[in-house]
PDB file of N, CA and C in Angstrom:
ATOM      1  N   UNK A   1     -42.737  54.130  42.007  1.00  0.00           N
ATOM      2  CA  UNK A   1     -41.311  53.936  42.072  1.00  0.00           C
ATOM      3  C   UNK A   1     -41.020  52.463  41.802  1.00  0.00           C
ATOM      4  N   UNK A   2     -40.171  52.388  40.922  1.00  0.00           N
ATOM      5  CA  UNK A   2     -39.833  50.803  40.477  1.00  0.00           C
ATOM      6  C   UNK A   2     -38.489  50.308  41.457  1.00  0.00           C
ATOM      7  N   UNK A   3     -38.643  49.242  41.616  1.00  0.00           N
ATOM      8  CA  UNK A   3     -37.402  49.070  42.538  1.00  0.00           C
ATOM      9  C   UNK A   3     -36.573  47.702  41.619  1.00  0.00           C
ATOM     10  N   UNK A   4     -35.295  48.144  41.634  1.00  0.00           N
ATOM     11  CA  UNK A   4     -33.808  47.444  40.857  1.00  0.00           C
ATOM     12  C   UNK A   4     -33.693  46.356  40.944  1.00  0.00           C
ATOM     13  N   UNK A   5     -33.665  46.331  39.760  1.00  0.00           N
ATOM     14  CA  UNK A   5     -33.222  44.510  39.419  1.00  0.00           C
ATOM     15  C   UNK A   5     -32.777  44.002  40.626  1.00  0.00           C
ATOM     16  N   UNK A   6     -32.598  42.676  40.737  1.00  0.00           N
ATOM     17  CA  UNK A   6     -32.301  42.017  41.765  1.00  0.00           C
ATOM     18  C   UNK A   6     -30.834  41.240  41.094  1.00  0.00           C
ATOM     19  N   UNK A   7     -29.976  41.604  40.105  1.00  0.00           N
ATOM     20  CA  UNK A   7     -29.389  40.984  39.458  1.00  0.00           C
ATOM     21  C   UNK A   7     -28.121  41.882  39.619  1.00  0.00           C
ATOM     22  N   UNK A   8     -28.371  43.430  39.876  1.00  0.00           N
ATOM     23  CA  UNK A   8     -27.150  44.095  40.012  1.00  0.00           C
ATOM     24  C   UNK A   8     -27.123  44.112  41.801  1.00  0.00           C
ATOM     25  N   UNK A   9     -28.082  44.346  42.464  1.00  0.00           N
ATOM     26  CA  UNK A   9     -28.064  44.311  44.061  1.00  0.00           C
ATOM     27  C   UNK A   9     -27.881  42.668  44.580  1.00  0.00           C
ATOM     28  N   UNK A  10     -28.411  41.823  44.745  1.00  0.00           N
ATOM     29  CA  UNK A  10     -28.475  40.729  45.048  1.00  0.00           C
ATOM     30  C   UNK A  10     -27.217  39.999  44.829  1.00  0.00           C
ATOM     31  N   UNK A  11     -26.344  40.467  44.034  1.00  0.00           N
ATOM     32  CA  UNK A  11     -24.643  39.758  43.710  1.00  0.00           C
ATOM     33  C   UNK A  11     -23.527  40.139  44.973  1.00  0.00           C
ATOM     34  N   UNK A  12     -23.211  38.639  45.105  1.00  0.00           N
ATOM     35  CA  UNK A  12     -22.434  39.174  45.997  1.00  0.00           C
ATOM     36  C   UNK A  12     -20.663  39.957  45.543  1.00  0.00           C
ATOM     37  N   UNK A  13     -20.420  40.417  46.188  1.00  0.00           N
ATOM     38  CA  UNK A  13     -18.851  40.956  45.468  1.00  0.00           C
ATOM     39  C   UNK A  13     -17.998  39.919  45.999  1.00  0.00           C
ATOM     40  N   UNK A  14     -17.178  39.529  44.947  1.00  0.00           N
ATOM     41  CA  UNK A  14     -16.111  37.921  44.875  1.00  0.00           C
ATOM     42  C   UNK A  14     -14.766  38.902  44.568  1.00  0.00           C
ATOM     43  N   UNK A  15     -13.741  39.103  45.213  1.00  0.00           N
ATOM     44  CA  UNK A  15     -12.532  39.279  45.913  1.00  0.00           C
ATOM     45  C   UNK A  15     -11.719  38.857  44.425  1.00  0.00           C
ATOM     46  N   UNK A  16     -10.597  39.749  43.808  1.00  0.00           N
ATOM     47  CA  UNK A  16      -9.810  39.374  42.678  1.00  0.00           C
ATOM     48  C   UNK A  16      -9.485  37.743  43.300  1.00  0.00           C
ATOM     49  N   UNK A  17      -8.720  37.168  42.156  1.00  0.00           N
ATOM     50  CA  UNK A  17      -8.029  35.927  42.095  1.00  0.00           C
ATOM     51  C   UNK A  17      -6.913  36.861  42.043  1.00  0.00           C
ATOM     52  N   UNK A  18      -5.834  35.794  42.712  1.00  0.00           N
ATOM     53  CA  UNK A  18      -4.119  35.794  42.830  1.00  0.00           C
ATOM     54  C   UNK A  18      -3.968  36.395  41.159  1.00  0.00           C
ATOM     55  N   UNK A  19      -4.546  35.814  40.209  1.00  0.00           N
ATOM     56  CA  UNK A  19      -3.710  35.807  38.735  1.00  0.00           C
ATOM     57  C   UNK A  19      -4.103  37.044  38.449  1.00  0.00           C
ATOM     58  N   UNK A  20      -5.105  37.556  38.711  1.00  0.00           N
ATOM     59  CA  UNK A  20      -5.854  38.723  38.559  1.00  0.00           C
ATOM     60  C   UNK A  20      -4.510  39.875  39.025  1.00  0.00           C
ATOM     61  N   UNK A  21      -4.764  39.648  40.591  1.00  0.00           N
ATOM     62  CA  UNK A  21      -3.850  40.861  41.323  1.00  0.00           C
ATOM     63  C   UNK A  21      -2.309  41.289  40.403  1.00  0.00           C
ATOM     64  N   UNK A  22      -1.901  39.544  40.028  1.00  0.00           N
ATOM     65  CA  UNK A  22      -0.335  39.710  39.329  1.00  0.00           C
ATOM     66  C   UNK A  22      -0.416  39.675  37.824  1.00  0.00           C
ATOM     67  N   UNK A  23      -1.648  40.123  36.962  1.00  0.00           N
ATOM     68  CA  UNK A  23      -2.126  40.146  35.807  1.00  0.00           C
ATOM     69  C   UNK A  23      -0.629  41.661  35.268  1.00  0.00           C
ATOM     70  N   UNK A  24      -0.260  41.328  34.685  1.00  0.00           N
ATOM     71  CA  UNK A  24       0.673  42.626  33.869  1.00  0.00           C
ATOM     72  C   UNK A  24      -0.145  44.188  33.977  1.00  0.00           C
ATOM     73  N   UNK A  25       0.718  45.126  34.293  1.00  0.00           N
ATOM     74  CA  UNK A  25       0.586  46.208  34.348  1.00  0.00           C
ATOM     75  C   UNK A  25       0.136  46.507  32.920  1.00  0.00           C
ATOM     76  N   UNK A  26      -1.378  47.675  33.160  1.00  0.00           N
ATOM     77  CA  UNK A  26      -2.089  47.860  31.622  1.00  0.00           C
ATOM     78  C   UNK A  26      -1.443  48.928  31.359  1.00  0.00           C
ATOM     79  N   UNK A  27      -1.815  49.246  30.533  1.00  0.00           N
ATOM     80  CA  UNK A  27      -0.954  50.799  29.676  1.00  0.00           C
ATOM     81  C   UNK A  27      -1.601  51.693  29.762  1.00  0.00           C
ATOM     82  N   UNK A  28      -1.334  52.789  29.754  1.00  0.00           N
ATOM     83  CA  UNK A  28      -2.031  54.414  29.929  1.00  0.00           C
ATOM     84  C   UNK A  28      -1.685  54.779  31.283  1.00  0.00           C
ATOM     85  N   UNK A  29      -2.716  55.789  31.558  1.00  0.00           N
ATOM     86  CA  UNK A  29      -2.540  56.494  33.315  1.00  0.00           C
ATOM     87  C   UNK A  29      -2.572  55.672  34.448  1.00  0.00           C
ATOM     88  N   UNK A  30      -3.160  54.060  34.350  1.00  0.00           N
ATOM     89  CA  UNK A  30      -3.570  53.515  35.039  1.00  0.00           C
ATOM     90  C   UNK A  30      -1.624  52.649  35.496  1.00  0.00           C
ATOM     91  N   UNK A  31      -1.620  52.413  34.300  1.00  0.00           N
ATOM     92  CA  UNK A  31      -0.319  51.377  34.209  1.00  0.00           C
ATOM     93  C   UNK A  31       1.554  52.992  34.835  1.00  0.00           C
ATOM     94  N   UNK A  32       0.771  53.901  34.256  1.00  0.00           N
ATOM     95  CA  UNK A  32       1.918  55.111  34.541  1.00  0.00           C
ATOM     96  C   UNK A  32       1.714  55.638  36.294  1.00  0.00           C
ATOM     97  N   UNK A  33       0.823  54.777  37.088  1.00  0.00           N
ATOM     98  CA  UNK A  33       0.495  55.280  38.115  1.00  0.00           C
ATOM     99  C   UNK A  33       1.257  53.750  38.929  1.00  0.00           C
ATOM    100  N   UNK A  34       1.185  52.784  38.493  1.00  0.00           N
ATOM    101  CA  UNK A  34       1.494  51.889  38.907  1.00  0.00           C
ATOM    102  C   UNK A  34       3.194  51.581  38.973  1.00  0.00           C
ATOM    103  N   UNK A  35       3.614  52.468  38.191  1.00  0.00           N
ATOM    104  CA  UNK A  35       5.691  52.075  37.848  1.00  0.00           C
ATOM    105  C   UNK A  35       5.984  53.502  38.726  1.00  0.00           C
ATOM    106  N   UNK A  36       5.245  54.202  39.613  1.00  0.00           N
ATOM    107  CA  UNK A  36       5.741  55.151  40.564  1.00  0.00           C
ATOM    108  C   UNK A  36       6.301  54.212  41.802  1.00  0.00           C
ATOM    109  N   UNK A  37       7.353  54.750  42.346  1.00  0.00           N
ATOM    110  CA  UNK A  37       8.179  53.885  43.113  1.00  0.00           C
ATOM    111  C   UNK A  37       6.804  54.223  45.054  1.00  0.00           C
ATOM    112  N   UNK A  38       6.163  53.780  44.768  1.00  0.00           N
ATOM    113  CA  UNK A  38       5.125  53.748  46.035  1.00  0.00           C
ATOM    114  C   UNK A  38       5.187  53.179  47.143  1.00  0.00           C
ATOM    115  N   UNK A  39       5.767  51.862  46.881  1.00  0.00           N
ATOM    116  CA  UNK A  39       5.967  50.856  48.338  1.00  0.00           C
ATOM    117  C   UNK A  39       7.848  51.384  49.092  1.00  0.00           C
ATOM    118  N   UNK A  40       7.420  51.626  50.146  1.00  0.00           N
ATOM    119  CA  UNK A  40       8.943  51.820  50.642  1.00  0.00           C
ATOM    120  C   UNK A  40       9.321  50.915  51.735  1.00  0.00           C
ATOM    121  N   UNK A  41      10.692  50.634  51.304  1.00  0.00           N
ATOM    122  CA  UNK A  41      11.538  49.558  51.798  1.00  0.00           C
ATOM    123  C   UNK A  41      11.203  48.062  51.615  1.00  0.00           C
ATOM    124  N   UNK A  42      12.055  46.954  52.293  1.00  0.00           N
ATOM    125  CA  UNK A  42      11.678  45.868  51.834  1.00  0.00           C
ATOM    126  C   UNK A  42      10.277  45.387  52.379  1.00  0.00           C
ATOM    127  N   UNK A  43      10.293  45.717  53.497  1.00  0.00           N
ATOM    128  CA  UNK A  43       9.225  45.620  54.518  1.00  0.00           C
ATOM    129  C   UNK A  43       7.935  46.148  53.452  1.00  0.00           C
ATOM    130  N   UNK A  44       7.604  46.967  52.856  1.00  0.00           N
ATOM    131  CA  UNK A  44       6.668  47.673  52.538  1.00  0.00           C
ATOM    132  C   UNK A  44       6.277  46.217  50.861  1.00  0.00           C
ATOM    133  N   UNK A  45       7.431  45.881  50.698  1.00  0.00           N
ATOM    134  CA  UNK A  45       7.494  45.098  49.466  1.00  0.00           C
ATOM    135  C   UNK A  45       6.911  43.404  49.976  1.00  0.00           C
ATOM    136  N   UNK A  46       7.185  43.250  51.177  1.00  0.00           N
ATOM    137  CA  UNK A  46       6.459  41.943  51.987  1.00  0.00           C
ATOM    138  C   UNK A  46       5.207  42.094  52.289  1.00  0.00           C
ATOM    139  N   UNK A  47       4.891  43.400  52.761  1.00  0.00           N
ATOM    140  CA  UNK A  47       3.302  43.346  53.003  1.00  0.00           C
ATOM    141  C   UNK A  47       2.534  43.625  51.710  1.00  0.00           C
ATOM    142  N   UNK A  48       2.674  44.218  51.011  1.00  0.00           N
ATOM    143  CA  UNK A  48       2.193  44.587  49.259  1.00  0.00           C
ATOM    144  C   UNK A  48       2.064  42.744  48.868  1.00  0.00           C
ATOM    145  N   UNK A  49       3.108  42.135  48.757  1.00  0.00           N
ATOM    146  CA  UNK A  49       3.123  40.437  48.388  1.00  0.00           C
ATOM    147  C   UNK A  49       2.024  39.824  49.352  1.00  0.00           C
ATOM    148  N   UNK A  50       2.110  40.277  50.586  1.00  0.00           N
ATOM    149  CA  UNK A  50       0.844  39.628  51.587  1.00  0.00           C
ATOM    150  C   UNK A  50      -0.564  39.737  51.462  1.00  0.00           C
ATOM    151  N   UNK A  51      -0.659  41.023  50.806  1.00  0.00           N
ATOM    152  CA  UNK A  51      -1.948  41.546  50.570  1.00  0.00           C
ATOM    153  C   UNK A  51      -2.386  41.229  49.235  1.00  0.00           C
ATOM    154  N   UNK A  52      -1.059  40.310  47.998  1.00  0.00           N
ATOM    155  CA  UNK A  52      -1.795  39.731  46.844  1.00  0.00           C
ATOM    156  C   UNK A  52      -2.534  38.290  46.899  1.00  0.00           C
ATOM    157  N   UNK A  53      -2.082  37.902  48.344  1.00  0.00           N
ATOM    158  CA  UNK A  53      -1.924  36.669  48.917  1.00  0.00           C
ATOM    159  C   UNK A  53      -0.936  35.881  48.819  1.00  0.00           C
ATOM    160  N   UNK A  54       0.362  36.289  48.805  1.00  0.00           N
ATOM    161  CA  UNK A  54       1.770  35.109  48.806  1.00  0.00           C
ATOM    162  C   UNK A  54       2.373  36.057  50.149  1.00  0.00           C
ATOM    163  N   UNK A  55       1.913  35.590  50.973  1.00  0.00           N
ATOM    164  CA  UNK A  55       2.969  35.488  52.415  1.00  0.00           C
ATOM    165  C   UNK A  55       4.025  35.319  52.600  1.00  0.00           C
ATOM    166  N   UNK A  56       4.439  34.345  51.962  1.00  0.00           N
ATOM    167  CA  UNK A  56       5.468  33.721  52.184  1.00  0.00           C
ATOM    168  C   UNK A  56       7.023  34.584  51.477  1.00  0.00           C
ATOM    169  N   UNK A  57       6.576  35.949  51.173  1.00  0.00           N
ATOM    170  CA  UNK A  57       7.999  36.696  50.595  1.00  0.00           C
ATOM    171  C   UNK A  57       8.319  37.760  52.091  1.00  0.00           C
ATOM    172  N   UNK A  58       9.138  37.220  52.064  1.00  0.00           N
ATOM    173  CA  UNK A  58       9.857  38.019  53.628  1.00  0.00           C
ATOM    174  C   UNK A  58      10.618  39.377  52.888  1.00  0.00           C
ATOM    175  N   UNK A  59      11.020  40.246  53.855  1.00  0.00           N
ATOM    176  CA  UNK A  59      11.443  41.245  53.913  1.00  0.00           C
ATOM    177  C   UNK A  59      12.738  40.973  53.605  1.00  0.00           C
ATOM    178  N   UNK A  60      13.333  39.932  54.152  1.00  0.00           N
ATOM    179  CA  UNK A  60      14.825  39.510  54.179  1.00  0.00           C
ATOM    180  C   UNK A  60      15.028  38.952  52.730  1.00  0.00           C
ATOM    181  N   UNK A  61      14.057  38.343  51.907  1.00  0.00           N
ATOM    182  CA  UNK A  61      14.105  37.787  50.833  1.00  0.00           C
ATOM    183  C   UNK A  61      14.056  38.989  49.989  1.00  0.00           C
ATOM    184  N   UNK A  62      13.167  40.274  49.950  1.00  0.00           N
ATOM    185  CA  UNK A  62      13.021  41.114  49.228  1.00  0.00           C
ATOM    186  C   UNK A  62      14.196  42.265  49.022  1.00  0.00           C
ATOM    187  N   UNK A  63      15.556  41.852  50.100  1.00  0.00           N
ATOM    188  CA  UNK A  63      16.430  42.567  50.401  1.00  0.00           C
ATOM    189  C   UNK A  63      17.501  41.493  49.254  1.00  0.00           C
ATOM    190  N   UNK A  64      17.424  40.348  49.516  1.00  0.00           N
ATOM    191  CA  UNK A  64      18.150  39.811  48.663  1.00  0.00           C
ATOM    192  C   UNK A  64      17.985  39.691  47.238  1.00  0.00           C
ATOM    193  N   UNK A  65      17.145  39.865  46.727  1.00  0.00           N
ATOM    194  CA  UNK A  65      16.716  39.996  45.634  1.00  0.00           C
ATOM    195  C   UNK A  65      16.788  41.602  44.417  1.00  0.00           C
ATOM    196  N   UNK A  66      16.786  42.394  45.682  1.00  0.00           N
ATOM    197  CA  UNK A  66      17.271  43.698  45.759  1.00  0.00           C
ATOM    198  C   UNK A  66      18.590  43.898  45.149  1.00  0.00           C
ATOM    199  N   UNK A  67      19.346  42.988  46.334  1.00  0.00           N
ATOM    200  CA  UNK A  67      20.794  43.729  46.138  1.00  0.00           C
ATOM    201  C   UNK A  67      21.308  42.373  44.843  1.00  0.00           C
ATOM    202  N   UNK A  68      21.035  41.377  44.862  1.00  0.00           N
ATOM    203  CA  UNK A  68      21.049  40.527  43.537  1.00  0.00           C
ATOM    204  C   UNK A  68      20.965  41.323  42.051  1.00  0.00           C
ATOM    205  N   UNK A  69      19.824  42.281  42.026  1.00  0.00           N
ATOM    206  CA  UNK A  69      19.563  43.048  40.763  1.00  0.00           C
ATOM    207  C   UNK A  69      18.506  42.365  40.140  1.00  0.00           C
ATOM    208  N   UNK A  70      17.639  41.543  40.703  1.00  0.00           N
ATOM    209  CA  UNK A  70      16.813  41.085  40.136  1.00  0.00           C
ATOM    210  C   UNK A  70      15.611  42.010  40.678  1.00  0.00           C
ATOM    211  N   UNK A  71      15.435  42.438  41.853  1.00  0.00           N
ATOM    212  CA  UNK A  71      13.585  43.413  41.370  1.00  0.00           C
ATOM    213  C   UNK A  71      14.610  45.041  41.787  1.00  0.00           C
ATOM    214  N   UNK A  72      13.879  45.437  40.336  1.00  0.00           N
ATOM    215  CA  UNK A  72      14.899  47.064  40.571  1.00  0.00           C
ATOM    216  C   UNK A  72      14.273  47.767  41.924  1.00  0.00           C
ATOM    217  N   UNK A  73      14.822  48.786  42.046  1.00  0.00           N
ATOM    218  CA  UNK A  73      14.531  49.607  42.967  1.00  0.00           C
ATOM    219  C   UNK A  73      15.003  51.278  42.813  1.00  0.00           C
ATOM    220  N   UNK A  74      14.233  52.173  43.248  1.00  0.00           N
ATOM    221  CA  UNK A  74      14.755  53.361  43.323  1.00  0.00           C
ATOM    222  C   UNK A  74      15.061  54.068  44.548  1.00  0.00           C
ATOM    223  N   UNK A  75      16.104  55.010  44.897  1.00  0.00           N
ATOM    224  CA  UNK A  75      16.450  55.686  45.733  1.00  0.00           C
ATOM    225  C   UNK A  75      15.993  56.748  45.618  1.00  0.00           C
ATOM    226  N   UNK A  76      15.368  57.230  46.932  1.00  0.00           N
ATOM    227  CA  UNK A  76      14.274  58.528  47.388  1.00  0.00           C
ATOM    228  C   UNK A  76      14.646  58.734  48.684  1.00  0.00           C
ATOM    229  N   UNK A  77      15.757  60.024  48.754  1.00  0.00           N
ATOM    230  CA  UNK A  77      15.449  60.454  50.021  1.00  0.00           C
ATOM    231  C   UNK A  77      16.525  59.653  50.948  1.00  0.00           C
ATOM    232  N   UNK A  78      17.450  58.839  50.112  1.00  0.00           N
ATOM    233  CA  UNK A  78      18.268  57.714  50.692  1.00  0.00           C
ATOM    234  C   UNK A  78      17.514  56.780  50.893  1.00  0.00           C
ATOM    235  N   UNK A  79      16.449  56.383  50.402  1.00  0.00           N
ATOM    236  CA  UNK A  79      15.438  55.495  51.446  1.00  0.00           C
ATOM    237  C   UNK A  79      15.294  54.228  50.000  1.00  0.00           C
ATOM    238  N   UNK A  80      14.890  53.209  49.979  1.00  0.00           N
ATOM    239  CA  UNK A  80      15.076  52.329  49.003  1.00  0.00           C
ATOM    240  C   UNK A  80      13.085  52.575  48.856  1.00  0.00           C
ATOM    241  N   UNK A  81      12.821  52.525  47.318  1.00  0.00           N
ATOM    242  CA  UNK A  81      11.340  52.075  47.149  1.00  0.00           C
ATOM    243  C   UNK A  81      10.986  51.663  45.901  1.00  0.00           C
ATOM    244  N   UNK A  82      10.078  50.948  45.744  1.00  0.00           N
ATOM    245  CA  UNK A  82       9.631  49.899  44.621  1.00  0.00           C
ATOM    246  C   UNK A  82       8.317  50.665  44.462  1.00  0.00           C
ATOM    247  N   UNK A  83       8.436  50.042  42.788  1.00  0.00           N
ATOM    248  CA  UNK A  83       6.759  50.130  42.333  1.00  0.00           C
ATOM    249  C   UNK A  83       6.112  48.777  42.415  1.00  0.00           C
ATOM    250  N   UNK A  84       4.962  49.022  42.450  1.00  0.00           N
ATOM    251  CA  UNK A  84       4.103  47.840  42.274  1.00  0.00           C
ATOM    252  C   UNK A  84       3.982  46.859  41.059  1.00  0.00           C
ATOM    253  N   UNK A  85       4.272  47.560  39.957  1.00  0.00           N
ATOM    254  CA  UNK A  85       4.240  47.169  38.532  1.00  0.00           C
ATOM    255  C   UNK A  85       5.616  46.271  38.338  1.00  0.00           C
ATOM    256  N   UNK A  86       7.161  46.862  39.263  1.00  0.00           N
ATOM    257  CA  UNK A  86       8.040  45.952  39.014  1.00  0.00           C
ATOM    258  C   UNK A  86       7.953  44.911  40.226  1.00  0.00           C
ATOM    259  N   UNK A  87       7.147  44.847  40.932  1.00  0.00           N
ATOM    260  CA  UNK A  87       7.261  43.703  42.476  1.00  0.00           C
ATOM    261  C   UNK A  87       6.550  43.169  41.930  1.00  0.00           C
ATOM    262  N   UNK A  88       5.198  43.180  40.993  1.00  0.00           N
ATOM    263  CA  UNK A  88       4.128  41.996  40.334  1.00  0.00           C
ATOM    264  C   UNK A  88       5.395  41.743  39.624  1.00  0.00           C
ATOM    265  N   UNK A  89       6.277  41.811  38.609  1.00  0.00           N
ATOM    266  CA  UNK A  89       7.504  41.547  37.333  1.00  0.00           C
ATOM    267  C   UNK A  89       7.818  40.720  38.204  1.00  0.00           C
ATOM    268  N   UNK A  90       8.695  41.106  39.293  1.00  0.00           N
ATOM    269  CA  UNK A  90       9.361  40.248  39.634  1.00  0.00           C
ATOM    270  C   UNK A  90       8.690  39.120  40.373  1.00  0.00           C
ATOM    271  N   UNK A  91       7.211  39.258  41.163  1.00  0.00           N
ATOM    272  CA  UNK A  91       6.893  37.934  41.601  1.00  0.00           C
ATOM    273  C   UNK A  91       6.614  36.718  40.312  1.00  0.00           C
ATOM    274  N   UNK A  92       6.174  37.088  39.383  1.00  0.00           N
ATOM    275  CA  UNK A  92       5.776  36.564  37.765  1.00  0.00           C
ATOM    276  C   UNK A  92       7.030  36.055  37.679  1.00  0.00           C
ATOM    277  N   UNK A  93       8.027  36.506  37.918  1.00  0.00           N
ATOM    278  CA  UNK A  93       9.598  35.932  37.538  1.00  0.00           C
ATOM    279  C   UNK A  93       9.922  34.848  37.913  1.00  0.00           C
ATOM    280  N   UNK A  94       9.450  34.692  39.263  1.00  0.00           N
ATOM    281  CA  UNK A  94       9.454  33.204  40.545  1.00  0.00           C
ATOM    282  C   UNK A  94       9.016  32.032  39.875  1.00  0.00           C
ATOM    283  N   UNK A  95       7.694  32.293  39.327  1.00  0.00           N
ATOM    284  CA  UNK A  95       6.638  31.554  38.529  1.00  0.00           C
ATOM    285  C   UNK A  95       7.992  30.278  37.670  1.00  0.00           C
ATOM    286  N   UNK A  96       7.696  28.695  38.512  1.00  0.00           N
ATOM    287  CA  UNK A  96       8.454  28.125  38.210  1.00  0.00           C
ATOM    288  C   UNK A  96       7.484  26.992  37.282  1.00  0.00           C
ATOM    289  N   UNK A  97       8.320  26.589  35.964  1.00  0.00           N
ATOM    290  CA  UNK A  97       7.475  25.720  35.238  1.00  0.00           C
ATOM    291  C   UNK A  97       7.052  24.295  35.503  1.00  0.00           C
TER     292      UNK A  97
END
């Protein structure tokens, strides 16, 4: 029995980069799975931003931005919810030069 490279086991796994996480939605099933309205409410749109690593987008901010017309949103159920594909758009939008 031969035992495995030490080149695929021995690597450690390194965590996306920020640019990575907010890299543009790809195209096909992958990118058509991503513009489903998934995160619900603003709250759900602050922790999704927390978990790309930008903390710093509050719930209260994601409400204003909301009703501004700047990150769309869909209604489900009466209930407000975002996709992931337009909350990366709109954090990319922030992106000041």
């Amino acid at each position: 029995m031969s035992r495995p490279s030490s080149t695929t086991l021995d690597r450690p796994t390194v965590p996306p980069t920020r640019a990575a996480a907010l890299s543009p939605t790809p195209p096909g099933p992958e990118g058509d799975a991503e513009r489903m309205p998934t995160l619900r409410g603003h709250a759900g749109v602050a922790e999704f931003a927390a978990s790309l690593g930008i903390p710093a987008v509050s719930a209260r901010y994601v409400k204003q931005a909301s009703e501004a017309g700047e990150l769309p949103s869909f209604r489900v159920a009466n209930k407000l919810h975002y996709s992931r594909a337009d909350v990366r758009e709109w954090l990319l939008s922030l992106r000041r030069s």
